[in-house]
PDB file of N, CA and C in Angstrom:
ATOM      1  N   UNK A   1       0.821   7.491  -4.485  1.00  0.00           N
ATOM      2  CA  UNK A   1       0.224   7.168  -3.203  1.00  0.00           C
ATOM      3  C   UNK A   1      -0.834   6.101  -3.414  1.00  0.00           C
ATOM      4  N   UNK A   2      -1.276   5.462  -2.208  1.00  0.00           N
ATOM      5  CA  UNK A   2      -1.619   4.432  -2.479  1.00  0.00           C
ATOM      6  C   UNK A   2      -3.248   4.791  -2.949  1.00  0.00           C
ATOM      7  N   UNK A   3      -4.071   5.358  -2.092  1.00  0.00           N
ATOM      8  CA  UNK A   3      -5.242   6.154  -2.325  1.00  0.00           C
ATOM      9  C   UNK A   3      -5.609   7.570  -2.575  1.00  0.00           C
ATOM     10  N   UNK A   4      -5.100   7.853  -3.686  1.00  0.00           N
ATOM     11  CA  UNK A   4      -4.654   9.351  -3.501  1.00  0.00           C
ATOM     12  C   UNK A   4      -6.302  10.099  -3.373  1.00  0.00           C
ATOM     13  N   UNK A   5      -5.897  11.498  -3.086  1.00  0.00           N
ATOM     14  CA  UNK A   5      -7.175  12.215  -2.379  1.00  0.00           C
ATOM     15  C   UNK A   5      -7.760  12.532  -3.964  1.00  0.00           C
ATOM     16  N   UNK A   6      -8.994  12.554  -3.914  1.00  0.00           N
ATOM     17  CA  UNK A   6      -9.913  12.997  -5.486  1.00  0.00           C
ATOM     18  C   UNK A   6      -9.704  14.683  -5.201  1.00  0.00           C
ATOM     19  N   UNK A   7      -9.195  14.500  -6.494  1.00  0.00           N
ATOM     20  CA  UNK A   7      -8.406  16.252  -6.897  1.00  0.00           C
ATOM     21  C   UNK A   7      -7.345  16.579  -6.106  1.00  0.00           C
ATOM     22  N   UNK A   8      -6.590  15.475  -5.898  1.00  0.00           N
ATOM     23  CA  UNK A   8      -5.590  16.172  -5.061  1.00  0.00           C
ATOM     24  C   UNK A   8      -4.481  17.219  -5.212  1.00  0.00           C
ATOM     25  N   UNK A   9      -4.410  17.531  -6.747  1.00  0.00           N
ATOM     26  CA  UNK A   9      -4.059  18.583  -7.779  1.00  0.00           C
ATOM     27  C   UNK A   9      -3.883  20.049  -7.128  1.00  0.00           C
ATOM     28  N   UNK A  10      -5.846  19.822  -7.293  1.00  0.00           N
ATOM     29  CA  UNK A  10      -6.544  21.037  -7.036  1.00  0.00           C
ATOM     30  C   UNK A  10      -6.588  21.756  -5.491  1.00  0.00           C
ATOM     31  N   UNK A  11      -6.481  20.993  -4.674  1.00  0.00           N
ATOM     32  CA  UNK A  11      -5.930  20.913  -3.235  1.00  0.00           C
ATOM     33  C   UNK A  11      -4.716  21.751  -2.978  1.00  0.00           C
ATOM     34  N   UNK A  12      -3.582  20.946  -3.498  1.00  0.00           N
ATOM     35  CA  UNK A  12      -2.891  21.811  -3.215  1.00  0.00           C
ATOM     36  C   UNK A  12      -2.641  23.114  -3.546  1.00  0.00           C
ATOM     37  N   UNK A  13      -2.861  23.175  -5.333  1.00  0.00           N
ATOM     38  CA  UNK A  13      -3.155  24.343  -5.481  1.00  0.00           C
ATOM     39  C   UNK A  13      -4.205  25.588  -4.758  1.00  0.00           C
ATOM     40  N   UNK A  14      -4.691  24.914  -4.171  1.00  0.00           N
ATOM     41  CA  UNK A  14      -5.518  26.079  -3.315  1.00  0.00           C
ATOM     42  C   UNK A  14      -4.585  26.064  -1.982  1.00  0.00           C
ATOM     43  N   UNK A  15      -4.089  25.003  -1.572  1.00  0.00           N
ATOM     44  CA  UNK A  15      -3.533  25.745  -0.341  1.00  0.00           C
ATOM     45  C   UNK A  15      -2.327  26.972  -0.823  1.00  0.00           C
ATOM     46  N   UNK A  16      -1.701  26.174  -2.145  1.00  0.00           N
ATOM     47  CA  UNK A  16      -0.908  27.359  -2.483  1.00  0.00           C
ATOM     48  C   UNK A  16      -1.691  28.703  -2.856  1.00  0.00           C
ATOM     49  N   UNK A  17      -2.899  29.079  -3.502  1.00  0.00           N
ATOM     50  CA  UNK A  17      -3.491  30.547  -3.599  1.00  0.00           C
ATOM     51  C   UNK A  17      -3.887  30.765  -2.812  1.00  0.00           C
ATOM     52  N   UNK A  18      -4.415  30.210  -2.049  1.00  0.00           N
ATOM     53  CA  UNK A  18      -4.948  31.165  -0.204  1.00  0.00           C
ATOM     54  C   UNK A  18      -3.764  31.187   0.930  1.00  0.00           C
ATOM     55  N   UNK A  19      -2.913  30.821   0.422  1.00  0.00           N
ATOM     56  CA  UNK A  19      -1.708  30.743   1.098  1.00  0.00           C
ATOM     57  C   UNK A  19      -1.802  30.044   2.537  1.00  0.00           C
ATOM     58  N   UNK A  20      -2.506  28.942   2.310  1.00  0.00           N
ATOM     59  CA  UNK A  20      -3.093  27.896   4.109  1.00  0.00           C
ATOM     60  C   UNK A  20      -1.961  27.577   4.568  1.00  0.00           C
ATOM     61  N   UNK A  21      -1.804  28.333   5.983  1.00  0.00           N
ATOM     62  CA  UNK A  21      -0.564  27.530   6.828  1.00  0.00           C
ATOM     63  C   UNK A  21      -0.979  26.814   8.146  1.00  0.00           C
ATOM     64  N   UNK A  22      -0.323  26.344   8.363  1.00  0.00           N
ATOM     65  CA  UNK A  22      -0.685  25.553   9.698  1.00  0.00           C
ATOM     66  C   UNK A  22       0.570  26.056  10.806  1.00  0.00           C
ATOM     67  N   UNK A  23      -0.518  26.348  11.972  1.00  0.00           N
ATOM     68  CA  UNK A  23       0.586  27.025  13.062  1.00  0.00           C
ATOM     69  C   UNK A  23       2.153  26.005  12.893  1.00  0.00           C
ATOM     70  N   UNK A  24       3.067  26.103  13.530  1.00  0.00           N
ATOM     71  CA  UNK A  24       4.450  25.381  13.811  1.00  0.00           C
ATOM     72  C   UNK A  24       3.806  24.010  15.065  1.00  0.00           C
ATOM     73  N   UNK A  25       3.327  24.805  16.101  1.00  0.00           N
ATOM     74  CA  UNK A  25       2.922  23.769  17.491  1.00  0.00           C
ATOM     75  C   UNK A  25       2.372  22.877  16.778  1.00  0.00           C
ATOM     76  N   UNK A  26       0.837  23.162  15.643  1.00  0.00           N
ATOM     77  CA  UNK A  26       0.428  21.905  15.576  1.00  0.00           C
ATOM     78  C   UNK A  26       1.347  20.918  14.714  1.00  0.00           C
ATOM     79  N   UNK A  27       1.791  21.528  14.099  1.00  0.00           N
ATOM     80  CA  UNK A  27       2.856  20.691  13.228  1.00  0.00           C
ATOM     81  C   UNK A  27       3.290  19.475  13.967  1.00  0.00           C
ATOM     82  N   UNK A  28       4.172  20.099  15.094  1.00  0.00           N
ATOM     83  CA  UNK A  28       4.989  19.438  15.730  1.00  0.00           C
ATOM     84  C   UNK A  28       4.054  18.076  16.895  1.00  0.00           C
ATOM     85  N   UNK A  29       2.615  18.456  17.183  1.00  0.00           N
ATOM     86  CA  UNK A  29       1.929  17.819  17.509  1.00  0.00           C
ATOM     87  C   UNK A  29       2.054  16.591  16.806  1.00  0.00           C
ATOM     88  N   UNK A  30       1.327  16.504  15.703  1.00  0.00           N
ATOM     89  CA  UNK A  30       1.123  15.938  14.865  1.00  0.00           C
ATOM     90  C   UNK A  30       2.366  14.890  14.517  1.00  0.00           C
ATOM     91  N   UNK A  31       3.863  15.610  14.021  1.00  0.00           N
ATOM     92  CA  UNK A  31       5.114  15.117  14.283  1.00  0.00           C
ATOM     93  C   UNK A  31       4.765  13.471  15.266  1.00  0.00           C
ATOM     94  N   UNK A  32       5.243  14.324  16.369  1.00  0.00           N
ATOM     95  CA  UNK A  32       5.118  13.993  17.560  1.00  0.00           C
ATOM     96  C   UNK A  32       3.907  12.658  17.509  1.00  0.00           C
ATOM     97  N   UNK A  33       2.796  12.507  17.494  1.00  0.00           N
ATOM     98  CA  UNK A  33       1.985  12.110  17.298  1.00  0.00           C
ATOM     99  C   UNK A  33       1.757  10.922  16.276  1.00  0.00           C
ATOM    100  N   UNK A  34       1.119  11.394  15.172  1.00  0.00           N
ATOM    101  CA  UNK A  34       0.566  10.623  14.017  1.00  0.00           C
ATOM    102  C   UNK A  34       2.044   9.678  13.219  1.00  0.00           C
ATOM    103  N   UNK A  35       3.180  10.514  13.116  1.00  0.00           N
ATOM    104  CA  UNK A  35       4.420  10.165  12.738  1.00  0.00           C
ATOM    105  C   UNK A  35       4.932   9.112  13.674  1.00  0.00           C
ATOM    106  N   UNK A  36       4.808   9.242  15.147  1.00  0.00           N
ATOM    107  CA  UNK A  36       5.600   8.298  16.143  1.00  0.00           C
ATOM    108  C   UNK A  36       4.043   7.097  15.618  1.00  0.00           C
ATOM    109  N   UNK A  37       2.982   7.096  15.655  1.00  0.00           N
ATOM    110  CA  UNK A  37       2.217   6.066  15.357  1.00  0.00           C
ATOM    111  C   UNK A  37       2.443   5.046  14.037  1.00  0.00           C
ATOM    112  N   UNK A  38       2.693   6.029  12.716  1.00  0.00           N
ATOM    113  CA  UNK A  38       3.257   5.460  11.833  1.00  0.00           C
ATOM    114  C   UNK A  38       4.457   4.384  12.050  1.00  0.00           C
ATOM    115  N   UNK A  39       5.219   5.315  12.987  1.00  0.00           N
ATOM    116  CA  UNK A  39       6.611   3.968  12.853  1.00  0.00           C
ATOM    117  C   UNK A  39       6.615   2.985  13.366  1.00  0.00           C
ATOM    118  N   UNK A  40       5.591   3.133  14.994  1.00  0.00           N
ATOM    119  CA  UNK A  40       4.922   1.824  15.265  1.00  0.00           C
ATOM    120  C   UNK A  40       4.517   0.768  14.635  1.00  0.00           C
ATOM    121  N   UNK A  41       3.488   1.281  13.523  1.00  0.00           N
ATOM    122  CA  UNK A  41       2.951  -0.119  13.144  1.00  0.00           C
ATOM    123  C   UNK A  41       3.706   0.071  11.818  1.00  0.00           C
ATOM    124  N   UNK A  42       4.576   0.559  11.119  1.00  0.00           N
ATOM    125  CA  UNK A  42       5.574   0.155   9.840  1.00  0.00           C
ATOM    126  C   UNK A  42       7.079  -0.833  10.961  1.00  0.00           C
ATOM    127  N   UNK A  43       7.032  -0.766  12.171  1.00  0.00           N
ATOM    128  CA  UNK A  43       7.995  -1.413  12.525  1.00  0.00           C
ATOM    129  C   UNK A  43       7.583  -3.160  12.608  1.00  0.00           C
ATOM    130  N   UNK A  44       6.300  -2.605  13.550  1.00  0.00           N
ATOM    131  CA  UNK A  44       5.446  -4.035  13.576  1.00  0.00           C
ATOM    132  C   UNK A  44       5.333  -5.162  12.583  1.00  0.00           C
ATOM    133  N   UNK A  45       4.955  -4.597  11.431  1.00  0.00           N
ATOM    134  CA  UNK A  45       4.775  -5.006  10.085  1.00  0.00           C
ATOM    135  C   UNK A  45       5.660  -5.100   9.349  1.00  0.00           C
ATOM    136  N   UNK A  46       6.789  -4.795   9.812  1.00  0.00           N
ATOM    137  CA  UNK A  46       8.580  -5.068   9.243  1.00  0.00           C
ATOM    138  C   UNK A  46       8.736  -6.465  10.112  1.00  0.00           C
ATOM    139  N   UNK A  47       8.326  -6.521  11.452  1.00  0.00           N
ATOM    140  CA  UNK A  47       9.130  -7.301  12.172  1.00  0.00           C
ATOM    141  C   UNK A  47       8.278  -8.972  11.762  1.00  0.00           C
ATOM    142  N   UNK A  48       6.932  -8.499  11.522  1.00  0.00           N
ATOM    143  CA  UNK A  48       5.802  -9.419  11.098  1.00  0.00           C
ATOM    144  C   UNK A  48       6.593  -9.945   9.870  1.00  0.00           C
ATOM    145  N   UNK A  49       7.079  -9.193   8.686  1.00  0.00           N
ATOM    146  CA  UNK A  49       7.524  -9.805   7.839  1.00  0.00           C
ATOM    147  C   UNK A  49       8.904 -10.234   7.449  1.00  0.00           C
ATOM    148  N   UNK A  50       9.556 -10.340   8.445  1.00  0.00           N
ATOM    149  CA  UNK A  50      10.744 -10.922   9.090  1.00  0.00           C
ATOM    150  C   UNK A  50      10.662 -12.415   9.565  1.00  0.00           C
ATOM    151  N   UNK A  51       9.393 -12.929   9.527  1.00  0.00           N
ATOM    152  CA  UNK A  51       8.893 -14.035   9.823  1.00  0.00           C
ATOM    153  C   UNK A  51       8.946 -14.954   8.177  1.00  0.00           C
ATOM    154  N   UNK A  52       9.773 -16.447   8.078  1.00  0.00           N
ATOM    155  CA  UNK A  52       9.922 -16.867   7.078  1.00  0.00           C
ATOM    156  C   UNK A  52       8.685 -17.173   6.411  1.00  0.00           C
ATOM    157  N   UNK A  53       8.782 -17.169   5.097  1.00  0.00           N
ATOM    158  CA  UNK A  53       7.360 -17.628   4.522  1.00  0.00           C
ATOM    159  C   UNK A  53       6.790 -18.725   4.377  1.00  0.00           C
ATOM    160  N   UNK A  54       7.198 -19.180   4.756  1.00  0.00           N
ATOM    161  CA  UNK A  54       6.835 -20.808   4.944  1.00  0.00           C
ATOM    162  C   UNK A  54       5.842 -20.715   5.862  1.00  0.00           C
ATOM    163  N   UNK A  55       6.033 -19.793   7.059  1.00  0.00           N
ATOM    164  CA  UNK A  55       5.166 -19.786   8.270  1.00  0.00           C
ATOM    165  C   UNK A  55       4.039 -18.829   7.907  1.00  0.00           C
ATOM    166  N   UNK A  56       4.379 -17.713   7.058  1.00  0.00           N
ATOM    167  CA  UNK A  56       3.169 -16.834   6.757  1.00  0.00           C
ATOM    168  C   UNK A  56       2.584 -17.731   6.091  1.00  0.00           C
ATOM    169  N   UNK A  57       2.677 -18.228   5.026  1.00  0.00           N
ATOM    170  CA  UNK A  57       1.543 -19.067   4.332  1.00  0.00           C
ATOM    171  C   UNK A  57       1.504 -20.003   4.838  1.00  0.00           C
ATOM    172  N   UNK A  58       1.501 -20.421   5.794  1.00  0.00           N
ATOM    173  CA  UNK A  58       1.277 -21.825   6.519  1.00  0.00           C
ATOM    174  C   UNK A  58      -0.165 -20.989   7.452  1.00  0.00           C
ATOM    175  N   UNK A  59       0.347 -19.873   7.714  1.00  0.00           N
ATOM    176  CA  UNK A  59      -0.688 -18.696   8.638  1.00  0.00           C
ATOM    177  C   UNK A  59      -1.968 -18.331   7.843  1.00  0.00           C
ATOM    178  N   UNK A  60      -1.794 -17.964   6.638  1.00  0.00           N
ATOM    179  CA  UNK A  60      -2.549 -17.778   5.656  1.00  0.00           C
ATOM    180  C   UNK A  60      -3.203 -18.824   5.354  1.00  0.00           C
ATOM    181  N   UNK A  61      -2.790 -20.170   4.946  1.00  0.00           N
ATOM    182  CA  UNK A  61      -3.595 -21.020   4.453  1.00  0.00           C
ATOM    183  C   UNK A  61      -5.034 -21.286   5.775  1.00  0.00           C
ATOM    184  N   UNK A  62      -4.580 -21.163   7.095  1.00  0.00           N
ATOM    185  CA  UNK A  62      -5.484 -21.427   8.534  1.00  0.00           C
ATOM    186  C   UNK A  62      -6.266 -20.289   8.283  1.00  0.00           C
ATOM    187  N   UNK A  63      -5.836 -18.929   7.896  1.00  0.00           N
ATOM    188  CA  UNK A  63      -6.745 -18.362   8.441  1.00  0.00           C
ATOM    189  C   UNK A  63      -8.307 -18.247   6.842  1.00  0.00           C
ATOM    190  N   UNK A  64      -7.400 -18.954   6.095  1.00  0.00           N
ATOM    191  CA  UNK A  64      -8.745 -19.010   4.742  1.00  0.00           C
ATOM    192  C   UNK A  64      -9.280 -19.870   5.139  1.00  0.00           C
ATOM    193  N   UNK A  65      -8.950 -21.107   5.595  1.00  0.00           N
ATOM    194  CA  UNK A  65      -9.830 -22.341   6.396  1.00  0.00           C
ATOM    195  C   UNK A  65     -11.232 -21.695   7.382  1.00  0.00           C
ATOM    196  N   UNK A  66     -10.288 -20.673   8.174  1.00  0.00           N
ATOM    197  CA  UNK A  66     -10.970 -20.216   9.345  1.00  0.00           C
ATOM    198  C   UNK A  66     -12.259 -19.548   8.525  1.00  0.00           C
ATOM    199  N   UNK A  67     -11.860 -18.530   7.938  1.00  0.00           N
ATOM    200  CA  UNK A  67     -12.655 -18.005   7.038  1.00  0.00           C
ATOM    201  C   UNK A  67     -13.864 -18.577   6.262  1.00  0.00           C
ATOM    202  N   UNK A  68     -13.338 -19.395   5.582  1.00  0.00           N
ATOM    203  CA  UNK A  68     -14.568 -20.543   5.333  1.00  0.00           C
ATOM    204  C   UNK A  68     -15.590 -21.042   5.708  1.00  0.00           C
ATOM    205  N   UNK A  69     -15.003 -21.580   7.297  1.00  0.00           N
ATOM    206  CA  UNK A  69     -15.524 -22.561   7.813  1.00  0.00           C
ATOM    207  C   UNK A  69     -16.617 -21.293   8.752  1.00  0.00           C
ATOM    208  N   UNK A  70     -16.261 -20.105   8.873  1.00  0.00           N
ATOM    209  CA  UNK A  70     -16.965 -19.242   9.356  1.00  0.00           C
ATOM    210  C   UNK A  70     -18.354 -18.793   8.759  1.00  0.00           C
ATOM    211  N   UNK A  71     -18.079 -18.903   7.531  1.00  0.00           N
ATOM    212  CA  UNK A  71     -19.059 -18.440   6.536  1.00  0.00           C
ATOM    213  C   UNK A  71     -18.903 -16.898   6.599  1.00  0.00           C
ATOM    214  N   UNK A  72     -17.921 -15.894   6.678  1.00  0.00           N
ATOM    215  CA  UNK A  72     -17.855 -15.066   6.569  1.00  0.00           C
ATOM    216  C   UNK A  72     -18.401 -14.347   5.081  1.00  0.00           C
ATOM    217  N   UNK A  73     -19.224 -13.225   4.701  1.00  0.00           N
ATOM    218  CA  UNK A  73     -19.512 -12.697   3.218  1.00  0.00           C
ATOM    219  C   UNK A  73     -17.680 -12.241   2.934  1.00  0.00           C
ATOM    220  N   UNK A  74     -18.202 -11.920   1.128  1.00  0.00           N
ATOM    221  CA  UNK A  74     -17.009 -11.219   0.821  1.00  0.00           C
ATOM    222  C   UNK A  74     -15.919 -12.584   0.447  1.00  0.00           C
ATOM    223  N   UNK A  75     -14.562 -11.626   0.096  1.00  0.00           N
ATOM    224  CA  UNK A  75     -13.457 -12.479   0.208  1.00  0.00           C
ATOM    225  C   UNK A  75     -12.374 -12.979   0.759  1.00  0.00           C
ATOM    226  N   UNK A  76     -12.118 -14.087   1.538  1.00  0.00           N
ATOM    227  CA  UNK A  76     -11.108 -14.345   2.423  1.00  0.00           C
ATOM    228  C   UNK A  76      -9.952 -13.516   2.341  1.00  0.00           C
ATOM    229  N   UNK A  77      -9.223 -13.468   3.263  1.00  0.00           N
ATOM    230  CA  UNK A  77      -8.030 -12.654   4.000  1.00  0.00           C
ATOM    231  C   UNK A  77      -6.841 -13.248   2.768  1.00  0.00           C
ATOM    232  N   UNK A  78      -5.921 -12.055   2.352  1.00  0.00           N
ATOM    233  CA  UNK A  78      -4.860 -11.942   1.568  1.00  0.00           C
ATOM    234  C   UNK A  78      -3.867 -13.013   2.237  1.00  0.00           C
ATOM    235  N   UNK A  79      -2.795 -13.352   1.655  1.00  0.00           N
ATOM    236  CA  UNK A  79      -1.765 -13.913   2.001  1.00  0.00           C
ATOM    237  C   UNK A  79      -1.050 -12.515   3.261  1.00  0.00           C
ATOM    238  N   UNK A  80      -0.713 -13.376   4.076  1.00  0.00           N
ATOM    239  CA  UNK A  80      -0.108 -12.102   5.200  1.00  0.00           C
ATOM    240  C   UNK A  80       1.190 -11.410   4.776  1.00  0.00           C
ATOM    241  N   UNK A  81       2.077 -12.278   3.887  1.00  0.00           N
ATOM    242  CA  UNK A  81       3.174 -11.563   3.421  1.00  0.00           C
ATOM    243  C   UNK A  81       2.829 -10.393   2.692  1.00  0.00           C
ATOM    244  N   UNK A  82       2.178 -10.552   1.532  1.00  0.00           N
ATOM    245  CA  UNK A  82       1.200  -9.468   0.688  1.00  0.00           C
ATOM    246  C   UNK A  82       0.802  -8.289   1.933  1.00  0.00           C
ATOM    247  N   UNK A  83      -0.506  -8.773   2.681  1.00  0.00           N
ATOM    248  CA  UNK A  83      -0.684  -7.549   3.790  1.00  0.00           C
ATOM    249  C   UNK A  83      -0.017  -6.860   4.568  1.00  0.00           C
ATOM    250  N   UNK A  84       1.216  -7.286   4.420  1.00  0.00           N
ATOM    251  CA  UNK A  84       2.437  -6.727   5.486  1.00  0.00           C
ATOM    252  C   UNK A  84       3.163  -5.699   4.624  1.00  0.00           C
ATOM    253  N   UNK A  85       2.925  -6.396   3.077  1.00  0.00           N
ATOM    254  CA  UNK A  85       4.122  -5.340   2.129  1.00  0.00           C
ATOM    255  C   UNK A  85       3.117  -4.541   2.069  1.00  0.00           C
ATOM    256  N   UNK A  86       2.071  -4.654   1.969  1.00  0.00           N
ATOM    257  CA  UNK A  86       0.747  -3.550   1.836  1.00  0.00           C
ATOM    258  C   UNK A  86       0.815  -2.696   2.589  1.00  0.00           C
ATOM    259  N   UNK A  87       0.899  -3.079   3.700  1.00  0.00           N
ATOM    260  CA  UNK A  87       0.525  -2.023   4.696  1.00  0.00           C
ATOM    261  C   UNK A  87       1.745  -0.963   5.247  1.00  0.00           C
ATOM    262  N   UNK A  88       3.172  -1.822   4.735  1.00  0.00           N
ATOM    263  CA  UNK A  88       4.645  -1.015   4.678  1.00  0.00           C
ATOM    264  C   UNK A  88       4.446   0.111   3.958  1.00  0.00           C
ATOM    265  N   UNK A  89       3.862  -0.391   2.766  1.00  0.00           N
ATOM    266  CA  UNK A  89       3.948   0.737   1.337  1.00  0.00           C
ATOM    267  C   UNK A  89       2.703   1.595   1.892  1.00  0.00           C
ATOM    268  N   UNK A  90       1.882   1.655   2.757  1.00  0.00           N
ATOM    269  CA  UNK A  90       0.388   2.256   2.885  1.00  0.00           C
ATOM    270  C   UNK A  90       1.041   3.212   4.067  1.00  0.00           C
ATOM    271  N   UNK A  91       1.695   3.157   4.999  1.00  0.00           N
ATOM    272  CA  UNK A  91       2.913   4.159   6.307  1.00  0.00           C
ATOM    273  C   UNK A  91       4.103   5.386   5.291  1.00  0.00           C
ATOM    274  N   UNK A  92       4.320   4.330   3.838  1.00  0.00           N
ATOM    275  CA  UNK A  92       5.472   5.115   3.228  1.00  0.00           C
ATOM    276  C   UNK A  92       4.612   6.134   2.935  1.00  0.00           C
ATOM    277  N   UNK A  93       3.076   6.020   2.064  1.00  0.00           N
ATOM    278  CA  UNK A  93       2.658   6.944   1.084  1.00  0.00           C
ATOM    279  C   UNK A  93       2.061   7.829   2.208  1.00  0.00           C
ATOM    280  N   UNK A  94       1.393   7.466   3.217  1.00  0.00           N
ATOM    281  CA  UNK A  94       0.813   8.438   4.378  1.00  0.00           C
ATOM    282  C   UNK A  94       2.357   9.410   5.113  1.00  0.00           C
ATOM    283  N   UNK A  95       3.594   9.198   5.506  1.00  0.00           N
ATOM    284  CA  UNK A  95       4.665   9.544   5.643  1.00  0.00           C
ATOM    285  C   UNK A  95       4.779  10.653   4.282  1.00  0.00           C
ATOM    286  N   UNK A  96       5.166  10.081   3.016  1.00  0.00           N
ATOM    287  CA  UNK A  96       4.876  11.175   2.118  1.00  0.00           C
ATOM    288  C   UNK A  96       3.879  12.190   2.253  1.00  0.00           C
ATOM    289  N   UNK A  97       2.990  12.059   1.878  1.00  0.00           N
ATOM    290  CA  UNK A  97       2.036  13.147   2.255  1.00  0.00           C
ATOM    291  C   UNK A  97       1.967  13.978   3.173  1.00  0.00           C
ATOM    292  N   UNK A  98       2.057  13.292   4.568  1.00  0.00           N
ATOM    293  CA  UNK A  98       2.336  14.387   5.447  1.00  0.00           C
ATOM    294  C   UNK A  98       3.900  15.526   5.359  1.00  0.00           C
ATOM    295  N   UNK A  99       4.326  14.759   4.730  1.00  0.00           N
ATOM    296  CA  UNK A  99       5.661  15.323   4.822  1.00  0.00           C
ATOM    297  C   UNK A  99       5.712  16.694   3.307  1.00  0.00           C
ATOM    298  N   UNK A 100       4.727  16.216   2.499  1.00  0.00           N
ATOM    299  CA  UNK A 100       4.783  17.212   1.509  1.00  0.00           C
ATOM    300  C   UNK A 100       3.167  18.399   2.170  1.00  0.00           C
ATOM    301  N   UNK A 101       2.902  18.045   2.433  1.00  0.00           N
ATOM    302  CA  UNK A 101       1.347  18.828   3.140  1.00  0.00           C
ATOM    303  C   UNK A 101       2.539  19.767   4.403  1.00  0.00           C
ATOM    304  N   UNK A 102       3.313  19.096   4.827  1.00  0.00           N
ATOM    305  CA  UNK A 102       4.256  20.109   6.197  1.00  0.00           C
ATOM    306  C   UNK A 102       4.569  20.705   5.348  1.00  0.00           C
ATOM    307  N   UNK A 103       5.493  20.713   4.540  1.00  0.00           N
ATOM    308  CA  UNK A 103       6.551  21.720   2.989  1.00  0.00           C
ATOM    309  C   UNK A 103       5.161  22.710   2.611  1.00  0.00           C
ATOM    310  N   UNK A 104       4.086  22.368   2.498  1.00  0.00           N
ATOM    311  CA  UNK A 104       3.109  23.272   1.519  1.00  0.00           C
ATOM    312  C   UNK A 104       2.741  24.434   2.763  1.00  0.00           C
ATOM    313  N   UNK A 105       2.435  23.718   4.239  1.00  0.00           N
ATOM    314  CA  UNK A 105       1.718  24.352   4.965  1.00  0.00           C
ATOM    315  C   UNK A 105       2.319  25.339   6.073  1.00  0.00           C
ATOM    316  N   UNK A 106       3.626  24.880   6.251  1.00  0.00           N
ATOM    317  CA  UNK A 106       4.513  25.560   7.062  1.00  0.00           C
ATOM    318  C   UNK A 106       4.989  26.878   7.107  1.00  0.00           C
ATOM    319  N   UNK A 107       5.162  27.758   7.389  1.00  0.00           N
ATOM    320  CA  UNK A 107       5.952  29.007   6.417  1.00  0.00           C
ATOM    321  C   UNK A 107       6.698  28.801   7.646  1.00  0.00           C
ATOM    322  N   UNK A 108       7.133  28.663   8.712  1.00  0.00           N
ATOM    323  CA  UNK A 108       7.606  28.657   9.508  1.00  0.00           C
ATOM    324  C   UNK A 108       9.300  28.106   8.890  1.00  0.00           C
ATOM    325  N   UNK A 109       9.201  26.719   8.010  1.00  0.00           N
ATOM    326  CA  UNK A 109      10.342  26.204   7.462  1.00  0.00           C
ATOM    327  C   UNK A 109      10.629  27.108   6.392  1.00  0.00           C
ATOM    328  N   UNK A 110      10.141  28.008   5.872  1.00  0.00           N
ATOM    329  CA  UNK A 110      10.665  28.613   4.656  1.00  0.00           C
ATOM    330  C   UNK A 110      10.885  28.126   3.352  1.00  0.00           C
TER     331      UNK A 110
END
């Protein structure tokens, strides 16, 4: 995962010895919810990088200009192709997790 949780080991192992479940409804909330948000912006950011690269770094090079010329602190904005695969792989590892946190927390699935 991309940021994994500090001790995330130990986490689960405790949800496994206290045996933590989470009702079914909220599950499906959540489903419903945080999951339909995920595919939103992993679609967005698919469709963003469906865009040839010629034009992302043509996008990129303006917006380090912009950046510059702003005097913004810190360090200018990534290449957008990069932030797009970033943020694909950042929906997969949050998708994982929830999806192994449902398996740990559910008893409902068995």
């Amino acid at each position: 995962m991309g940021n994994p949780l500090k001790d995330e080991e130990k986490i689960w192992q405790q949800i496994e010895d206290e045996n933590i479940s989470v009702h079914p409804v909220v599950w499906e909330l959540l489903n419903h919810h945080v999951r339909n948000a995920l595919m939103a912006i992993t679609m967005g950011l698919q469709l963003l990088r469906m865009t040839p690269d010629w034009i992302l770094n043509s996008a990129s090079w303006v917006m380090r200009v912009l950046w510059k010329l702003s005097r913004q602190q810190g360090e200018p904005p990534e290449k957008l192709s990069e932030t797009c695969d970033k943020g694909v792989q950042r929906t997969k590892d949050v998708d994982v997790f929830l999806r192994r946190l449902r398996k740990a927390t559910d008893k409902s699935e068995g």
